[in-house]
C-alpha atoms as a PDB file:
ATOM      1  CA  UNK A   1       0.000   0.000   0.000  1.00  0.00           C
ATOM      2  CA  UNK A   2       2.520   2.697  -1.304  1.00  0.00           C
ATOM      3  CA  UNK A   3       0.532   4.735  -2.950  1.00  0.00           C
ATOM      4  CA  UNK A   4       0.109   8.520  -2.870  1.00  0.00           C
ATOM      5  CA  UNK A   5      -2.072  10.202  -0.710  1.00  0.00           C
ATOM      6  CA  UNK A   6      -3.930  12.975  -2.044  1.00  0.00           C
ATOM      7  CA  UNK A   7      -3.950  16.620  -0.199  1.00  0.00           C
ATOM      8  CA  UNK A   8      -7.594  18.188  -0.711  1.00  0.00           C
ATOM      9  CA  UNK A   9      -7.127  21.723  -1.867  1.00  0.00           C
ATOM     10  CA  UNK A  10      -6.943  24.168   0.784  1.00  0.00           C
ATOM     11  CA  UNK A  11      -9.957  26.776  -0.527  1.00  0.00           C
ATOM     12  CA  UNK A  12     -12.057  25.602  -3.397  1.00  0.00           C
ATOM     13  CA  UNK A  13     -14.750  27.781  -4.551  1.00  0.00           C
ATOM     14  CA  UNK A  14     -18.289  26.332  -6.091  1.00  0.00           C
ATOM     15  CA  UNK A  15     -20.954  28.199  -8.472  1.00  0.00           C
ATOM     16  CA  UNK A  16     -24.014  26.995  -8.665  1.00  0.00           C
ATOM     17  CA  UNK A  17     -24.690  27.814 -12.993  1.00  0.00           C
ATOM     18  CA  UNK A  18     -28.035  25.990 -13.426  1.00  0.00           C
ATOM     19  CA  UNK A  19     -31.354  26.616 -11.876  1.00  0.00           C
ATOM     20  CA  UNK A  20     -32.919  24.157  -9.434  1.00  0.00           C
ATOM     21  CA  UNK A  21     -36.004  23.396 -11.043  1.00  0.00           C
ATOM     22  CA  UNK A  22     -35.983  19.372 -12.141  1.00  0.00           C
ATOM     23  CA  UNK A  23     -32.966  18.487 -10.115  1.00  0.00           C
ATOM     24  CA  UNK A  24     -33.682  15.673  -7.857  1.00  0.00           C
ATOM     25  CA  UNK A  25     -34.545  16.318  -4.234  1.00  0.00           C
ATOM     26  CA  UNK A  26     -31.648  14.991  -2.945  1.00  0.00           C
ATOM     27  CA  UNK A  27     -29.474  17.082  -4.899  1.00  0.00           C
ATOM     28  CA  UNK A  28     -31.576  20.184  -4.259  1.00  0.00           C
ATOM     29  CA  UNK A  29     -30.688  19.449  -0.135  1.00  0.00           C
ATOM     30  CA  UNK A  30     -27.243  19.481  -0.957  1.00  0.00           C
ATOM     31  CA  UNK A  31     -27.178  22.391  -2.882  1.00  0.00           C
ATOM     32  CA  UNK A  32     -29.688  23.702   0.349  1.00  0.00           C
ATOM     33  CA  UNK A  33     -26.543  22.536   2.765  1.00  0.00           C
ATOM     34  CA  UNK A  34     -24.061  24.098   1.031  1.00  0.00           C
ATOM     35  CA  UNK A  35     -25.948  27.470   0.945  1.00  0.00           C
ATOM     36  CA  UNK A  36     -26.246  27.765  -3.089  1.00  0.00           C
ATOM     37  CA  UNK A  37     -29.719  28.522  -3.519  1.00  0.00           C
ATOM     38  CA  UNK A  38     -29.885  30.568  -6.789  1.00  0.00           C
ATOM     39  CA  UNK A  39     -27.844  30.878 -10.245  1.00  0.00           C
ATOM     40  CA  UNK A  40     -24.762  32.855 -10.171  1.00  0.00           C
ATOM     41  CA  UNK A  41     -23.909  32.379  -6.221  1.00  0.00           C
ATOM     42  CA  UNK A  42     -20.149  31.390  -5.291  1.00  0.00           C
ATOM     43  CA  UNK A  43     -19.674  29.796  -2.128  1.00  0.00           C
ATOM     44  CA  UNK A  44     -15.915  29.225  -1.105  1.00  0.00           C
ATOM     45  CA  UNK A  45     -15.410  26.110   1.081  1.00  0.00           C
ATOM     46  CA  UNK A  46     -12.421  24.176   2.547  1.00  0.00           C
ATOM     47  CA  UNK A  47     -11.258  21.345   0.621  1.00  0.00           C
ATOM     48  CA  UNK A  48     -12.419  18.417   2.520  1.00  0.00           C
ATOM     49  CA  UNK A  49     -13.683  15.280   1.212  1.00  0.00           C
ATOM     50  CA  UNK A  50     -16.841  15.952   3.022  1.00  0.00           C
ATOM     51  CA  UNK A  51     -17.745  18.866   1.257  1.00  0.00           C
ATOM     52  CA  UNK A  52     -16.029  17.404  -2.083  1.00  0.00           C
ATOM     53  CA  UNK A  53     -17.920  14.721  -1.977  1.00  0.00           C
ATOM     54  CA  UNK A  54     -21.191  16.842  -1.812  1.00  0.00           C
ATOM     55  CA  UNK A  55     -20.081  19.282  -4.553  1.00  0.00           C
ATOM     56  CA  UNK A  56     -19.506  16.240  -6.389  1.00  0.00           C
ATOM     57  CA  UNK A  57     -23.175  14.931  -5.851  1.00  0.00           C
ATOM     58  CA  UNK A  58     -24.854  18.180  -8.013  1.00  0.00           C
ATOM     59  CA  UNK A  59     -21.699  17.750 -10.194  1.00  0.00           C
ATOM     60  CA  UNK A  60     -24.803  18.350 -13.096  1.00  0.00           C
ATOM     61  CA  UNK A  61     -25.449  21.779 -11.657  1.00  0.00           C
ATOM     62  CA  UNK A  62     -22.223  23.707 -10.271  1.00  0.00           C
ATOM     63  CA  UNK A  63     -18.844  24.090 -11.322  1.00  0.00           C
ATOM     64  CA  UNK A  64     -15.864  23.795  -8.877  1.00  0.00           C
ATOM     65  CA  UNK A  65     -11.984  24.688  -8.585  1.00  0.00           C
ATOM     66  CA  UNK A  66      -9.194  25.633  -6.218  1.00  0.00           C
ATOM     67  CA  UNK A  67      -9.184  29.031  -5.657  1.00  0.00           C
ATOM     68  CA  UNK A  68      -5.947  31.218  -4.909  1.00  0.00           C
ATOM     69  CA  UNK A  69      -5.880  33.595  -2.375  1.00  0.00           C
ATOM     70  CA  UNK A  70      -6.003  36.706  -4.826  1.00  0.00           C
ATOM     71  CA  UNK A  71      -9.090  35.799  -6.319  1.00  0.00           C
ATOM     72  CA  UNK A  72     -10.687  35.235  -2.446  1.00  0.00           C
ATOM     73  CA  UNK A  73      -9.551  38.109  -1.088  1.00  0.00           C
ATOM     74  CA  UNK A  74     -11.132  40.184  -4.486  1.00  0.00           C
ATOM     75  CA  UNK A  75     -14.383  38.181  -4.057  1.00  0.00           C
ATOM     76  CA  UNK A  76     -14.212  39.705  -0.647  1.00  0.00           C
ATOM     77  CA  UNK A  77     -12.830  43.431  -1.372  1.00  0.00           C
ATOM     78  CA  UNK A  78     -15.805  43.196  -4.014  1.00  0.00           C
ATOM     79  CA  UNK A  79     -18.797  41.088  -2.934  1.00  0.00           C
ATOM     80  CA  UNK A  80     -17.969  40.732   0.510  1.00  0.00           C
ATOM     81  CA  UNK A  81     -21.390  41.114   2.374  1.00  0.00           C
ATOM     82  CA  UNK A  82     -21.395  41.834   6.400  1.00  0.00           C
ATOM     83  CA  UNK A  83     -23.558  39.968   8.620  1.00  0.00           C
ATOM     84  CA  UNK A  84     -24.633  41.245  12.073  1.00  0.00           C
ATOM     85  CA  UNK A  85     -21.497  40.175  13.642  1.00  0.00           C
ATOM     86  CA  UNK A  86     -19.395  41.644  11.733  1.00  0.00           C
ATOM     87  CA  UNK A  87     -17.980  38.920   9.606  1.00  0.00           C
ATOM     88  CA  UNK A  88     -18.384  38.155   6.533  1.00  0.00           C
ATOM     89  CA  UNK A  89     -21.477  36.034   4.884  1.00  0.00           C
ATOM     90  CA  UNK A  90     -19.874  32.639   3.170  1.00  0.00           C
ATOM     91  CA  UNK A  91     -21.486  33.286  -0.070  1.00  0.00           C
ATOM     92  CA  UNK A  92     -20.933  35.591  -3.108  1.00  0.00           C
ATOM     93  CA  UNK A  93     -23.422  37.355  -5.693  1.00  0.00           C
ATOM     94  CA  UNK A  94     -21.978  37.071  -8.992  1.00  0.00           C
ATOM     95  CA  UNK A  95     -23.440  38.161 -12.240  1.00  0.00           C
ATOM     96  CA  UNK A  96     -22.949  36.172 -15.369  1.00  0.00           C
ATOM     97  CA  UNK A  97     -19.711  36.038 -16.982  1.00  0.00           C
ATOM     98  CA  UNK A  98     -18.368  38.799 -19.291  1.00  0.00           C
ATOM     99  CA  UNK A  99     -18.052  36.889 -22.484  1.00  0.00           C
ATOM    100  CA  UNK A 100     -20.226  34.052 -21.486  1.00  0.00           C
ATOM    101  CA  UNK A 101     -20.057  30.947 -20.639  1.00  0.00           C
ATOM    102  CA  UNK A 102     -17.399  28.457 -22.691  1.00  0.00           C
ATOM    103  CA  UNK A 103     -18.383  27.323 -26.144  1.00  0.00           C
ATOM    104  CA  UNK A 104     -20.502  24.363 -25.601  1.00  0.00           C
ATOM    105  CA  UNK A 105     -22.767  26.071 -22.434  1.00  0.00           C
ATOM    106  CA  UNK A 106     -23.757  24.716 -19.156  1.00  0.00           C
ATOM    107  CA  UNK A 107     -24.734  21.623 -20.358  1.00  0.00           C
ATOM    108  CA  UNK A 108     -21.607  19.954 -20.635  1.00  0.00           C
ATOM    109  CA  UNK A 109     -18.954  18.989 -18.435  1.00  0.00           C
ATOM    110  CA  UNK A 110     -15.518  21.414 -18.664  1.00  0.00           C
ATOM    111  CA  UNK A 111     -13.476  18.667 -19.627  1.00  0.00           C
ATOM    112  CA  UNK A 112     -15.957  18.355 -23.042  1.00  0.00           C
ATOM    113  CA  UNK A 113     -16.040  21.834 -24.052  1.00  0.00           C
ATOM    114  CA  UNK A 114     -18.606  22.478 -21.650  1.00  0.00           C
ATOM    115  CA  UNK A 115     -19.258  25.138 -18.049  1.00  0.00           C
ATOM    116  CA  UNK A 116     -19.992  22.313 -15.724  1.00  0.00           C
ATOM    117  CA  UNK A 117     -17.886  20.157 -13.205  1.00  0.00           C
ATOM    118  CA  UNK A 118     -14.159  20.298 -12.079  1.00  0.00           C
ATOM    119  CA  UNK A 119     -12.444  23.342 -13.245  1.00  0.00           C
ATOM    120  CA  UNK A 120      -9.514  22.486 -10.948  1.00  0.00           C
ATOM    121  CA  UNK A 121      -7.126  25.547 -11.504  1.00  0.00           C
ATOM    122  CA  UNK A 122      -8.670  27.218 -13.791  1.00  0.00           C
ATOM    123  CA  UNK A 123     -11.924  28.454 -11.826  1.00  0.00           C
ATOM    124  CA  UNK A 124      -9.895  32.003 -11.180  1.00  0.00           C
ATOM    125  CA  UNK A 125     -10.689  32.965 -14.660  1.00  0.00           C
ATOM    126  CA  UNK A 126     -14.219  32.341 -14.147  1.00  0.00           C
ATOM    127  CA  UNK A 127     -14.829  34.100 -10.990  1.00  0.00           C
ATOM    128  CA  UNK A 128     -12.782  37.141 -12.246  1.00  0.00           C
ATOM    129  CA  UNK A 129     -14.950  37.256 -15.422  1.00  0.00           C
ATOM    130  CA  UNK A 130     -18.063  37.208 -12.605  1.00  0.00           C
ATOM    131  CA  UNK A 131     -17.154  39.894 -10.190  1.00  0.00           C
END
């Protein structure tokens, strides 16, 4: 049993890109538990396999990445919302990407052309294109 153990990201950042209506109701609870409740809405998590494992469950509906700490700290400087405490809320408003979405839409995976699923790296682009 030598084989490589895997280190989860340390911040990886989900978008919900697809409305909820016809999803199945147990993906619509896990969208519900990770607080992405309408289109457009960033939430940045830690890279756990608990919460990978339920981004990967609405795989069909979000699109997910590590996320450098440039791009969270402009999310913050620029959608950062306060909550009564004085913290910040764990969610983002977006609006749609400048340029739209990549060539074959949201109804593929990234890996085929598409908007959806593991962006890995590459979901700074995205996010800055948002904000």
């Amino acid at each position: 049993m030598s084989g490589a153990v895997k280190k989860p990201a340390a911040r990886i950042a989900v978008v919900l890109l697809k409305g909820r209506v016809g999803l199945h109701r147990d993906v619509k609870r896990t969208l519900d538990l990770l607080r992405l409740r309408k289109k457009h809405v960033c939430v940045v998590l830690e890279g756990t396999e608990a919460n990978l494992g339920m981004v990967k469950k609405c795989k069909d509906a979000v699109t997910w990445g590590a996320i450098t700490d440039e791009t969270y700290k402009e999310l913050v400087d620029k959608r950062g919302r306060r909550d009564r405490d004085g913290g910040f809320k764990p969610w983002f408003h977006l609006s749609p990407p400048r340029g739209g979405f990549e060539r074959k839409g949201t109804k593929r995976l990234y890996g085929a052309g598409g908007a959806l699923g593991d962006r890995k790296d590459r979901i700074d682009d995205l996010i800055k294109r948002m904000v």
